[in-house]
N, C-alpha and C. Protein backbone atom coordinates (compact mmCIF):
# COMPACT_ATOMS: atom_id res chain seq x y z
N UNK A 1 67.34 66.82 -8.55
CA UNK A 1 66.79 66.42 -9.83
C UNK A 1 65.98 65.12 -9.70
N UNK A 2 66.44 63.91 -9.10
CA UNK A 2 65.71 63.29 -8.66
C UNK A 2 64.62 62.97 -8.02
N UNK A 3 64.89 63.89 -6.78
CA UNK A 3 63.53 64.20 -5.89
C UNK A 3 62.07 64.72 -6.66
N UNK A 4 62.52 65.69 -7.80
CA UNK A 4 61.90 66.00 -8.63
C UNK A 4 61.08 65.19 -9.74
N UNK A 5 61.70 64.24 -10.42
CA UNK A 5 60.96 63.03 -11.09
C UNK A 5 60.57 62.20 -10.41
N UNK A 6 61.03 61.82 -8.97
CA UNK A 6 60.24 60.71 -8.16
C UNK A 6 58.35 61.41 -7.96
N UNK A 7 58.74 62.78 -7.49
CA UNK A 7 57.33 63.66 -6.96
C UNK A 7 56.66 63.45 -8.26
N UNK A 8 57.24 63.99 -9.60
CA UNK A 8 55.92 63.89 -10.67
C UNK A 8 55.68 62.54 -11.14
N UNK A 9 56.41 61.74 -11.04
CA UNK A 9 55.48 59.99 -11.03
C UNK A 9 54.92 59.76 -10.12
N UNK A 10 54.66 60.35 -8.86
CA UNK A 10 53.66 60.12 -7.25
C UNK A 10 53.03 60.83 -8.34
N UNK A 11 53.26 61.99 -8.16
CA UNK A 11 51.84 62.91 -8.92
C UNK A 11 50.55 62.04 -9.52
N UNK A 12 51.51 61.71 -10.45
CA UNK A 12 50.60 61.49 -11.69
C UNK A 12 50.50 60.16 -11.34
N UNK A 13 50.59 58.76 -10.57
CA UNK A 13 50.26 57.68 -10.10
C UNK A 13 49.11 58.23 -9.20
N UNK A 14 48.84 59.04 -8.11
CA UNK A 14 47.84 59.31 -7.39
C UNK A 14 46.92 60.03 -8.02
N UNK A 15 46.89 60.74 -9.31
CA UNK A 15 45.71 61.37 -10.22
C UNK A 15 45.46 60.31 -11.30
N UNK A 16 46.06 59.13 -11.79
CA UNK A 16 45.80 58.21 -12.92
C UNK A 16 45.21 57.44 -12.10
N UNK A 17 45.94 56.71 -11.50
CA UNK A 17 45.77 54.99 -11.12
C UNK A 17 44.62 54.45 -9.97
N UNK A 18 44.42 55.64 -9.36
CA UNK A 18 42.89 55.70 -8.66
C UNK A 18 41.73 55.25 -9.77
N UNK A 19 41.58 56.18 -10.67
CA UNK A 19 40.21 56.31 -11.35
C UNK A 19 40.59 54.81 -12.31
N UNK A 20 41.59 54.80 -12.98
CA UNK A 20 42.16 53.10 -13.17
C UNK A 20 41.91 52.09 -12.51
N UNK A 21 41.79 52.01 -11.64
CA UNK A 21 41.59 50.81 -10.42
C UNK A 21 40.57 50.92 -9.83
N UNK A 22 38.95 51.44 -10.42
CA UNK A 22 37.72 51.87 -9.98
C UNK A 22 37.14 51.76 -10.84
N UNK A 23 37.28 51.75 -12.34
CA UNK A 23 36.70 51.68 -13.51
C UNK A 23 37.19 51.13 -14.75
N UNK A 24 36.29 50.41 -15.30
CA UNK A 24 36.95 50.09 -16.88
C UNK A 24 35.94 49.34 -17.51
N UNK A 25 36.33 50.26 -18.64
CA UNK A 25 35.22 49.83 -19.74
C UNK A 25 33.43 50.57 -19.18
N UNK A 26 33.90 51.61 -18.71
CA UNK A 26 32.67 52.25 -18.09
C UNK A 26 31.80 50.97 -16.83
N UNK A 27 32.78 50.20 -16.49
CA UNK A 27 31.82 49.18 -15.26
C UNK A 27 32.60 49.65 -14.16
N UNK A 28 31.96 50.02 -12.95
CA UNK A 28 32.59 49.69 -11.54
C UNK A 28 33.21 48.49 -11.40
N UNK A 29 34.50 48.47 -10.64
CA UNK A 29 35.51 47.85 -10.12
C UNK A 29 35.37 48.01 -8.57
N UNK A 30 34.93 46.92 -7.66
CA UNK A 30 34.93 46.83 -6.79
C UNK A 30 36.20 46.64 -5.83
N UNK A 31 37.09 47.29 -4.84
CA UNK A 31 37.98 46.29 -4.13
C UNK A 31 37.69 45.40 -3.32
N UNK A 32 36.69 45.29 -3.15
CA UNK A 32 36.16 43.69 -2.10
C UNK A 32 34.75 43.59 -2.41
N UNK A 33 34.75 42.63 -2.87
CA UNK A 33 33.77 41.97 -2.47
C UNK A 33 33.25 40.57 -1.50
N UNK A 34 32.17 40.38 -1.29
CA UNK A 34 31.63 39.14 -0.15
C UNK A 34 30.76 38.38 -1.03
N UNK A 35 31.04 37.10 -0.54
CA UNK A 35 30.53 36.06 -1.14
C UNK A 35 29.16 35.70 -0.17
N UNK A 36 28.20 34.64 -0.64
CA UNK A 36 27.00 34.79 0.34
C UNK A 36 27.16 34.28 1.84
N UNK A 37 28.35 33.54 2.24
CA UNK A 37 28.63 32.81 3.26
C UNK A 37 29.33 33.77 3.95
N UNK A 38 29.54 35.30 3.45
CA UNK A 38 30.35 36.31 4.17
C UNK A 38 31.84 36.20 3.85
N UNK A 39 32.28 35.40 3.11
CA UNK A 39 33.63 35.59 3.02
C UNK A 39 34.07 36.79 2.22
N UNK A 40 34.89 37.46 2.71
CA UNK A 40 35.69 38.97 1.40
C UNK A 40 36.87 38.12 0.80
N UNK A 41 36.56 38.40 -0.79
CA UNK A 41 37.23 38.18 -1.56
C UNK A 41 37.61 39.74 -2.21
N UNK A 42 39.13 39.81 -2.37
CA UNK A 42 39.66 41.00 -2.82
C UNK A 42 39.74 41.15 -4.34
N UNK A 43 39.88 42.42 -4.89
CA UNK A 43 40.51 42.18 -6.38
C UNK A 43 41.42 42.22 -7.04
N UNK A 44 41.88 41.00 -7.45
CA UNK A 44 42.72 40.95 -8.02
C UNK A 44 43.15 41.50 -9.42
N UNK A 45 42.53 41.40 -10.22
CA UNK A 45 42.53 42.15 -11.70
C UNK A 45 41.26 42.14 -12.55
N UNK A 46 41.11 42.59 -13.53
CA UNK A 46 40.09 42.68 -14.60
C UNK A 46 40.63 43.00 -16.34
N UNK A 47 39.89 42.30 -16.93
CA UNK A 47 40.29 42.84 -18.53
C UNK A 47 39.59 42.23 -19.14
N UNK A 48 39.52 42.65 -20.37
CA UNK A 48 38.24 42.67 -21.65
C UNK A 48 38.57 42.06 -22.41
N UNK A 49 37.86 41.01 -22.43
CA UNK A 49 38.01 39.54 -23.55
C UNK A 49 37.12 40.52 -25.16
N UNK A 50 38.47 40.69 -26.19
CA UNK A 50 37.70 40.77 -27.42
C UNK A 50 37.37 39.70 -28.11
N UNK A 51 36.42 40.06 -29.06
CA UNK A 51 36.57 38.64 -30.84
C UNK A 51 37.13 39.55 -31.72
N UNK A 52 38.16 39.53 -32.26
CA UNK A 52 38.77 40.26 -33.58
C UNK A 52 39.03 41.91 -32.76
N UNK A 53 37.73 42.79 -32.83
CA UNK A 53 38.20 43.93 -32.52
C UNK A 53 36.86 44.61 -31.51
N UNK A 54 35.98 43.40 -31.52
CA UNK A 54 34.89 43.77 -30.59
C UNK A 54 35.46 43.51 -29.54
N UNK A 55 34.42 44.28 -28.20
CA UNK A 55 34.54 43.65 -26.99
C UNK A 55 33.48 43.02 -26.80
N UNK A 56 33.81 42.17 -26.22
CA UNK A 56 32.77 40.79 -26.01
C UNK A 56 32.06 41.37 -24.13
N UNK A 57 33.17 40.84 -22.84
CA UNK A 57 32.90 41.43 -22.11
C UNK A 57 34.04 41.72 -21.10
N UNK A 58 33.44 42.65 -20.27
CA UNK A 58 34.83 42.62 -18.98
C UNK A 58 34.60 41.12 -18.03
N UNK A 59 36.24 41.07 -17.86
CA UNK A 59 36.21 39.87 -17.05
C UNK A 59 36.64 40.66 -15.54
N UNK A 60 36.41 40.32 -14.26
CA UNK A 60 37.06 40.54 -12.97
C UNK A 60 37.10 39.35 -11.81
N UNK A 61 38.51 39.41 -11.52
CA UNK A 61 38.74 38.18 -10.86
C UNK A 61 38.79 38.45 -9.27
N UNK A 62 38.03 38.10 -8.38
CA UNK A 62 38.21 38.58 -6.93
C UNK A 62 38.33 36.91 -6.55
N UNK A 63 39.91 37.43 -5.37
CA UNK A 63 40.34 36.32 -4.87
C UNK A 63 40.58 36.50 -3.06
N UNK A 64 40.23 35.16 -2.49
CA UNK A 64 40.30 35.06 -0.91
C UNK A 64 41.70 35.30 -0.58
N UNK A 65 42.68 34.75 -1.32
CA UNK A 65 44.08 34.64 -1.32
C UNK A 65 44.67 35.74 -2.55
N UNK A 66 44.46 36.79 -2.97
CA UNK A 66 45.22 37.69 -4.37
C UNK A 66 46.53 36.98 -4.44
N UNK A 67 46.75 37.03 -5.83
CA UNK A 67 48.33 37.01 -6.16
C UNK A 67 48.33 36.72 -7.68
N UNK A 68 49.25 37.04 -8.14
CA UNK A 68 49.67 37.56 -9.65
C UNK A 68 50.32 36.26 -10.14
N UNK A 69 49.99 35.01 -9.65
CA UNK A 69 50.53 34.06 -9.79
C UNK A 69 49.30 33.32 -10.54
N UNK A 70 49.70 32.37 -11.70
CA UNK A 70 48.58 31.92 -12.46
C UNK A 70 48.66 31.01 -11.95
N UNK A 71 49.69 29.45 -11.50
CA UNK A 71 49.58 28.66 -10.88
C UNK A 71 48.98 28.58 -9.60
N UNK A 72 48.96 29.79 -9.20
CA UNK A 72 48.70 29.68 -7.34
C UNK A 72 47.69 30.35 -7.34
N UNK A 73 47.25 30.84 -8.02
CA UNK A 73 45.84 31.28 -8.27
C UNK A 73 44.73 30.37 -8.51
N UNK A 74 44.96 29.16 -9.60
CA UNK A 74 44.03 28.01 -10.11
C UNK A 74 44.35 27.23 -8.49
N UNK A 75 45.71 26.54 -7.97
CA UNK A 75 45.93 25.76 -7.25
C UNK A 75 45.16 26.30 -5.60
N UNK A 76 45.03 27.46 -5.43
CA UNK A 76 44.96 27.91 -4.31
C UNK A 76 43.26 27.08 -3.44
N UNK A 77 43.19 26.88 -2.49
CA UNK A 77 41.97 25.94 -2.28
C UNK A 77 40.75 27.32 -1.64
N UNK A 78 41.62 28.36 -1.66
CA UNK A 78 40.43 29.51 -0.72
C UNK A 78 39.27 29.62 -1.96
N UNK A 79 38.51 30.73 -1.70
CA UNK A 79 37.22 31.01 -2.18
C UNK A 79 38.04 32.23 -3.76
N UNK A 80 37.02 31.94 -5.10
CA UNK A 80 37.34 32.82 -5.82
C UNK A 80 36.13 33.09 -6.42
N UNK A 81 36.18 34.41 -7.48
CA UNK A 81 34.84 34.50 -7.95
C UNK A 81 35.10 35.37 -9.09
N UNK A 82 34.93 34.62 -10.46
CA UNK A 82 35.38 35.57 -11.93
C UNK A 82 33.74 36.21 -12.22
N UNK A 83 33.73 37.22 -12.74
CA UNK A 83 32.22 38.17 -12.78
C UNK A 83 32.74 38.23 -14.67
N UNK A 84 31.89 37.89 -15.44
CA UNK A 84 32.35 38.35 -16.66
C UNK A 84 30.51 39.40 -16.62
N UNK A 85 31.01 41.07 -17.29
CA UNK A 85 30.15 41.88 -17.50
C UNK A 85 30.16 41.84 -19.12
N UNK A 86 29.03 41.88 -19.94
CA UNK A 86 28.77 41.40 -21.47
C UNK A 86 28.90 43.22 -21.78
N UNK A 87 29.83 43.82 -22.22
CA UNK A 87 29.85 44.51 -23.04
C UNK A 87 29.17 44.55 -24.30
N UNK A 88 28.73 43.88 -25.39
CA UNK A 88 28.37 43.54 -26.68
C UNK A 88 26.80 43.06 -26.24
N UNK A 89 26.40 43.48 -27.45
CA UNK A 89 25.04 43.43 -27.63
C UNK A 89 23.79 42.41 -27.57
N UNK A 90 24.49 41.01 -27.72
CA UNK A 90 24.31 39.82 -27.97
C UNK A 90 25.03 38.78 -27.88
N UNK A 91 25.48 37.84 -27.16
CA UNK A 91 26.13 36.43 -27.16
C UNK A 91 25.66 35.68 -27.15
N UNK A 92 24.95 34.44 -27.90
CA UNK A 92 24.11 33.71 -27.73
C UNK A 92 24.07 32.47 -27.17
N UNK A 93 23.49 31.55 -26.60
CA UNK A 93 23.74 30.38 -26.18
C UNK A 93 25.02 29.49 -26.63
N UNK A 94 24.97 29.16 -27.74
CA UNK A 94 25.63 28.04 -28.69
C UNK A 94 27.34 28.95 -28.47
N UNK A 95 26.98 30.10 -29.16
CA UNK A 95 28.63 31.01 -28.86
C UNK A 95 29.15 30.72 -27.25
N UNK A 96 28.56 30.57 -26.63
CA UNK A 96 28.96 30.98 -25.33
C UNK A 96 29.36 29.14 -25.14
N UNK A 97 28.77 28.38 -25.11
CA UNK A 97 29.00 26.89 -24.98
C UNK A 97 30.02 26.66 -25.47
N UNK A 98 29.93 26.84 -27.24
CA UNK A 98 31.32 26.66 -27.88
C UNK A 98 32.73 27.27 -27.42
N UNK A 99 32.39 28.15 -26.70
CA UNK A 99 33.55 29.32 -26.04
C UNK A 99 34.25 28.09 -24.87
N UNK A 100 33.20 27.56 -24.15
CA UNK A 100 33.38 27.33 -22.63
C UNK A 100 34.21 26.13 -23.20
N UNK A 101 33.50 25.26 -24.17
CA UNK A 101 34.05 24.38 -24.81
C UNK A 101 35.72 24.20 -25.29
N UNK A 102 35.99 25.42 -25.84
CA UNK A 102 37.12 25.25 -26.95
C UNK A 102 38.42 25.79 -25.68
N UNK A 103 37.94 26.50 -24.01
CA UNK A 103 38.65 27.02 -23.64
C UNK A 103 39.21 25.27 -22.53
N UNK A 104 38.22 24.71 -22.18
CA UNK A 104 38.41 23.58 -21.75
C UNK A 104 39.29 22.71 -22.54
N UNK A 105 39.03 22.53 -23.69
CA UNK A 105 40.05 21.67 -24.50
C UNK A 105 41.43 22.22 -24.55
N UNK A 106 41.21 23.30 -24.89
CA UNK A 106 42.70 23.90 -25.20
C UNK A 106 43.70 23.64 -23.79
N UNK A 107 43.46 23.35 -22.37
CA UNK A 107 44.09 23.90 -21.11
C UNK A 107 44.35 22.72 -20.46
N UNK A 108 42.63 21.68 -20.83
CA UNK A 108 42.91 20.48 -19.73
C UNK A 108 43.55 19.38 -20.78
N UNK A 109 44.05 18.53 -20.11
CA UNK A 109 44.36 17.23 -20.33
C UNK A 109 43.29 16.52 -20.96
N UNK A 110 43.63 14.81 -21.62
CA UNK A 110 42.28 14.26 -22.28
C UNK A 110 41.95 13.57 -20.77
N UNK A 111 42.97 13.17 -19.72
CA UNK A 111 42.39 12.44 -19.02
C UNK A 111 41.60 13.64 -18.19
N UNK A 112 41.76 15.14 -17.70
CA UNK A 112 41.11 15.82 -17.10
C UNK A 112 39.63 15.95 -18.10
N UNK A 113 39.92 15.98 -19.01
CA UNK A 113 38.27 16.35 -20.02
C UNK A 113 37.46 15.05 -19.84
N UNK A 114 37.80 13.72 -19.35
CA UNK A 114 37.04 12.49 -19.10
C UNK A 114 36.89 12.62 -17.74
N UNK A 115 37.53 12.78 -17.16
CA UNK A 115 36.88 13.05 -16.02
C UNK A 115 36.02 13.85 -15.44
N UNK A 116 36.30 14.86 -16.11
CA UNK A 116 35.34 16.11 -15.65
C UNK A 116 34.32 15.97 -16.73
N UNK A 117 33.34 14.91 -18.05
CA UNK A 117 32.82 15.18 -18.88
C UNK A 117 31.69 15.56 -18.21
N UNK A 118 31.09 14.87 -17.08
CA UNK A 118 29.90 15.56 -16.79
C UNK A 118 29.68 16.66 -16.33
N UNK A 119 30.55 16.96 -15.94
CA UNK A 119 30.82 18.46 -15.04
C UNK A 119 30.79 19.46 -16.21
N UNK A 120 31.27 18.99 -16.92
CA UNK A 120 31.42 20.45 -18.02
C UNK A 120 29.95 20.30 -18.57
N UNK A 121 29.74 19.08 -19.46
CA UNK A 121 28.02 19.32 -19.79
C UNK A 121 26.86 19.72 -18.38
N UNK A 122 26.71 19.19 -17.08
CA UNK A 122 25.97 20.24 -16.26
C UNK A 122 26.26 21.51 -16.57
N UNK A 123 27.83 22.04 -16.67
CA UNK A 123 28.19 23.68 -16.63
C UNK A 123 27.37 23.92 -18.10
N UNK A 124 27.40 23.81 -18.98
CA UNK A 124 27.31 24.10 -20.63
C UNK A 124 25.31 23.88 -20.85
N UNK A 125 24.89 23.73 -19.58
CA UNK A 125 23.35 23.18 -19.79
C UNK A 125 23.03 24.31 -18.71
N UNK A 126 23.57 25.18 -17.90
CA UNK A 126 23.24 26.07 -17.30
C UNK A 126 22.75 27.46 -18.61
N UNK A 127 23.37 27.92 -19.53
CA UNK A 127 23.74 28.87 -20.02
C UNK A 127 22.72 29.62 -21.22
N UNK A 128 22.04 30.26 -21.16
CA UNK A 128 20.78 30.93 -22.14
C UNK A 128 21.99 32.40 -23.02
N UNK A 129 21.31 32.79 -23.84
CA UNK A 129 21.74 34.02 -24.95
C UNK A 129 21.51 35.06 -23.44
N UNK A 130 22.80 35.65 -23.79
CA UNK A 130 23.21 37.03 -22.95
C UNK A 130 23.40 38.42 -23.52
N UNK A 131 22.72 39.19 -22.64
CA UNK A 131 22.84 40.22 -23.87
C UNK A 131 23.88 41.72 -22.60
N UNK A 132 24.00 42.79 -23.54
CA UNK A 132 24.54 43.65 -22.75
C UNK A 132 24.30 44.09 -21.79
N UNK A 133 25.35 44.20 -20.98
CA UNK A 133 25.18 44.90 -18.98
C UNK A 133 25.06 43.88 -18.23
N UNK A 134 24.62 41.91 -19.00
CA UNK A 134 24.12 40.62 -18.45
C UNK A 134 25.88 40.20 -17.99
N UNK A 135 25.19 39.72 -16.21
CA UNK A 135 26.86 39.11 -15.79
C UNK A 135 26.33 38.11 -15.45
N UNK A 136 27.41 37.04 -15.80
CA UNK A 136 27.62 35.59 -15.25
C UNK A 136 28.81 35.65 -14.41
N UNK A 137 27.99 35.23 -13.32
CA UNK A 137 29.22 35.30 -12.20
C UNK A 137 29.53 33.80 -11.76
N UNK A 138 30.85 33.49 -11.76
CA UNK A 138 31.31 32.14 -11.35
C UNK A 138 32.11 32.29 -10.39
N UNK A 139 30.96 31.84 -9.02
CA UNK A 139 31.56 31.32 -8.25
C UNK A 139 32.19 30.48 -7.04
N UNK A 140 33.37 30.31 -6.71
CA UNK A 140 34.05 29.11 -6.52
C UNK A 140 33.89 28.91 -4.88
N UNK A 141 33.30 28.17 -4.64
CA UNK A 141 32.92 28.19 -2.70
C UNK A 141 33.72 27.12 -2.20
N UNK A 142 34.52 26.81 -1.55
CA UNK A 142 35.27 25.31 -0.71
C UNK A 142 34.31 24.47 -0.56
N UNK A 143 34.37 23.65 -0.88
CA UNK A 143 33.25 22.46 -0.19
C UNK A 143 32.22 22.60 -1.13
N UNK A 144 31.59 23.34 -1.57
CA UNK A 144 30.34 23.76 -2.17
C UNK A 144 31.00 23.62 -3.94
N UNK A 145 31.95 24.05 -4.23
CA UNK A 145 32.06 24.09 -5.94
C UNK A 145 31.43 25.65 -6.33
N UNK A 146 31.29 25.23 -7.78
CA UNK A 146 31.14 26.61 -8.72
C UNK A 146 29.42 26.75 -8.79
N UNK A 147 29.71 28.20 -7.91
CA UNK A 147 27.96 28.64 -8.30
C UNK A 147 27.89 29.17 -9.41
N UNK A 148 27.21 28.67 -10.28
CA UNK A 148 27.11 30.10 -11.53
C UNK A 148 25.49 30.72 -11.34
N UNK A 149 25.83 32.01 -11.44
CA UNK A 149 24.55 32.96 -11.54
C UNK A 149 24.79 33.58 -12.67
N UNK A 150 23.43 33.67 -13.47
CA UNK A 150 23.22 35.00 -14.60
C UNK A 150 22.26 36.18 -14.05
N UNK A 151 22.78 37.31 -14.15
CA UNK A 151 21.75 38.45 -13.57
C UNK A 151 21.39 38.42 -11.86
N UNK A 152 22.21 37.86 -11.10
CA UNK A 152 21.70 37.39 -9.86
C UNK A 152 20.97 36.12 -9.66
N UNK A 153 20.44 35.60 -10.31
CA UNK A 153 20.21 34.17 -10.69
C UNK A 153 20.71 33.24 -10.35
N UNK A 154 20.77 32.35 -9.17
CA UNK A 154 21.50 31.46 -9.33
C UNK A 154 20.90 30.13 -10.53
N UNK A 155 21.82 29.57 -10.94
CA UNK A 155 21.24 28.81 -12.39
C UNK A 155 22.36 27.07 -11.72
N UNK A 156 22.60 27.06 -10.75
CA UNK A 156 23.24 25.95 -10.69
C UNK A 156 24.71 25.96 -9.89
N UNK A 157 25.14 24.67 -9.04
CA UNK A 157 26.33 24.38 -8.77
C UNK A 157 27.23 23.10 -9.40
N UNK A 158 28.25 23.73 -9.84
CA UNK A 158 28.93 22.44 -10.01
C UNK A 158 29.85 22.06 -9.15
N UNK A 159 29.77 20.81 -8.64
CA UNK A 159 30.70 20.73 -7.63
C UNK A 159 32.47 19.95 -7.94
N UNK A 160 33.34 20.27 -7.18
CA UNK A 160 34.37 19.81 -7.25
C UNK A 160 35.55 21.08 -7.54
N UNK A 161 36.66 20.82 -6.64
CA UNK A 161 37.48 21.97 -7.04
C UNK A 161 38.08 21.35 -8.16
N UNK A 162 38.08 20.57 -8.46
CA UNK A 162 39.17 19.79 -9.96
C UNK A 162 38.00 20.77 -11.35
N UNK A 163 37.12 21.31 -11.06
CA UNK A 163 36.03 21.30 -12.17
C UNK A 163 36.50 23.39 -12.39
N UNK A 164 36.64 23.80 -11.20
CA UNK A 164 37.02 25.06 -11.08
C UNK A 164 38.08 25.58 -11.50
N UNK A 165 39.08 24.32 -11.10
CA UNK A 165 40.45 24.27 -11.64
C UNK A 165 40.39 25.06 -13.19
N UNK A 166 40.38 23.74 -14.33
CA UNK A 166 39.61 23.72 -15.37
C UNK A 166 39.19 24.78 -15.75
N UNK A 167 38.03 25.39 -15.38
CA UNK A 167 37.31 26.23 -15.86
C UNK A 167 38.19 27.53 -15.88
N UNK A 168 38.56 27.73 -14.94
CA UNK A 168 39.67 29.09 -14.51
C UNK A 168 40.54 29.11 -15.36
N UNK A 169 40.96 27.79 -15.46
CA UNK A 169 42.15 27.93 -16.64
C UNK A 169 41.62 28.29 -18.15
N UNK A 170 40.47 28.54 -18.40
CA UNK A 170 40.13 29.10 -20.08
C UNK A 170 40.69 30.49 -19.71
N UNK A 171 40.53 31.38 -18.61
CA UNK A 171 41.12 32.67 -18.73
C UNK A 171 42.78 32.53 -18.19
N UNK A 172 43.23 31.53 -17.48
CA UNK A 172 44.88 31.51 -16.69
C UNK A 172 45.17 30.64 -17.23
N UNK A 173 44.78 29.65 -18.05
CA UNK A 173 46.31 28.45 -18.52
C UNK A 173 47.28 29.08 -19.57
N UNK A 174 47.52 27.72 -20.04
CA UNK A 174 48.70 28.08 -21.15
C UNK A 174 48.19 28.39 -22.36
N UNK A 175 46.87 28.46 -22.51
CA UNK A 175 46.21 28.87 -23.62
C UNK A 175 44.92 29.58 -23.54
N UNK A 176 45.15 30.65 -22.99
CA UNK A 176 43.91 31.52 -22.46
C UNK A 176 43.50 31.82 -23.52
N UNK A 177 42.20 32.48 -23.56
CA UNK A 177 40.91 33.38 -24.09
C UNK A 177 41.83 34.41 -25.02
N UNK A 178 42.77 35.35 -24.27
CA UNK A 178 43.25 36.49 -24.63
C UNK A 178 44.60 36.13 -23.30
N UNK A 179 45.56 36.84 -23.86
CA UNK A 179 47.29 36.52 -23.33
C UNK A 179 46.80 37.70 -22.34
N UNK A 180 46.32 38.95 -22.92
CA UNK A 180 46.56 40.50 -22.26
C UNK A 180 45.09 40.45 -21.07
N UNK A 181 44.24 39.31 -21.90
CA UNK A 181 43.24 39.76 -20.66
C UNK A 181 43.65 38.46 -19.23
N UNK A 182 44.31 37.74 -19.94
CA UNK A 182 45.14 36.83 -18.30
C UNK A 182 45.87 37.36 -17.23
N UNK A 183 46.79 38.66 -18.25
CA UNK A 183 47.31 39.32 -17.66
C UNK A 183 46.80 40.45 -16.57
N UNK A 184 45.87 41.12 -17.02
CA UNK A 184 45.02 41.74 -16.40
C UNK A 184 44.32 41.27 -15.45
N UNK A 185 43.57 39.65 -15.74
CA UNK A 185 43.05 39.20 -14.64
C UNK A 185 44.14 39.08 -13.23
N UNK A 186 45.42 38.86 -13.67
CA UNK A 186 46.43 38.59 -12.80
C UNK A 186 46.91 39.72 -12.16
N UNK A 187 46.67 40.72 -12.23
CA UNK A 187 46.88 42.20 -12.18
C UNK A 187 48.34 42.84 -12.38
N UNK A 188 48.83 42.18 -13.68
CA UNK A 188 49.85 42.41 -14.59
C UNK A 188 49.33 43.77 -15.30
């Protein structure tokens, strides 16, 4: 009887969780990707930041080091790289600033938000109105800091891992974006 319910949860884990772990939200899900210096970063999770009941966009987190750990994920010093894909039709400059804005306050410290003030206004002076299928990819190089690209674009580096820290934490601190899409990024 057993042998029997173990086989139909294989079953149905090897016909679900494939096409699950390849797609969502109609975007490809990569399991590795490479950064431009050649490093493979793996994937760790993905999930869809809503507003109310829209989807805004998919988030996907590929990490040098994976792990389901939110602390050791921000703390970890290897290479990472969050891809947010814009589901929705329109996000505009000011939304997207105020976003980057309110996720920074909520996570860092006042002494981390003074320290990092310039870092966040360079990040917040990179950023134009995004519209659907448009990805901003952030990402995190050792030594180098946060590349952000829009559309393949590179639009700027900010440097410092204390600034990445930070930023990572609007989707992993104690006060994320969305609880379920942290989780997801974490591959909860």
């Amino acid at each position: 009887m057993m042998r029997t319910f173990y086989a139909a949860v294989l079953l149905i884990w090897l016909v679900y969780c494939p096409a699950a772990a390849t797609e969502m939200a109609g975007v490809a899900l990569d399991a590795q990707i490479t950064q431009a210096d050649g490093t493979a970063l793996q994937f760790n999770g993905a999930g869809i930041r809503y507003k109310f009941v829209v989807k805004v966009y998919l988030a996907m987190l590929y990490l040098e080091n994976p792990s389901s750990e939110r602390d050791q994920v921000i703390g970890d010093p290897g290479a990472k790289q969050l891809i947010m894909h814009f589901l929705y039709k329109e996000v505009g400059k000011d939304d997207l600033v105020k976003g980057w804005n309110e996720g920074f306050t909520a996570n860092g410290s006042a002494e981390q938000l003074e320290a990092l003030k310039a870092e966040i206004a360079q990040f917040n002076a990179l950023f134009d109105t995004v519209k659907k299928d448009d990805r901003i990819v952030l990402d995190y190089v050792p030594g180098t800091g946060t590349v952000v690209s829009i559309n393949s674009a590179q639009k700027g580096i900010i440097p410092g891992k204390e600034f990445n820290d930070l930023l990572l934490s609007i989707w992993l601190g104690d006060k994320p974006v969305g609880k379920k899409l942290r989780d997801g990024l974490l591959g909860k």
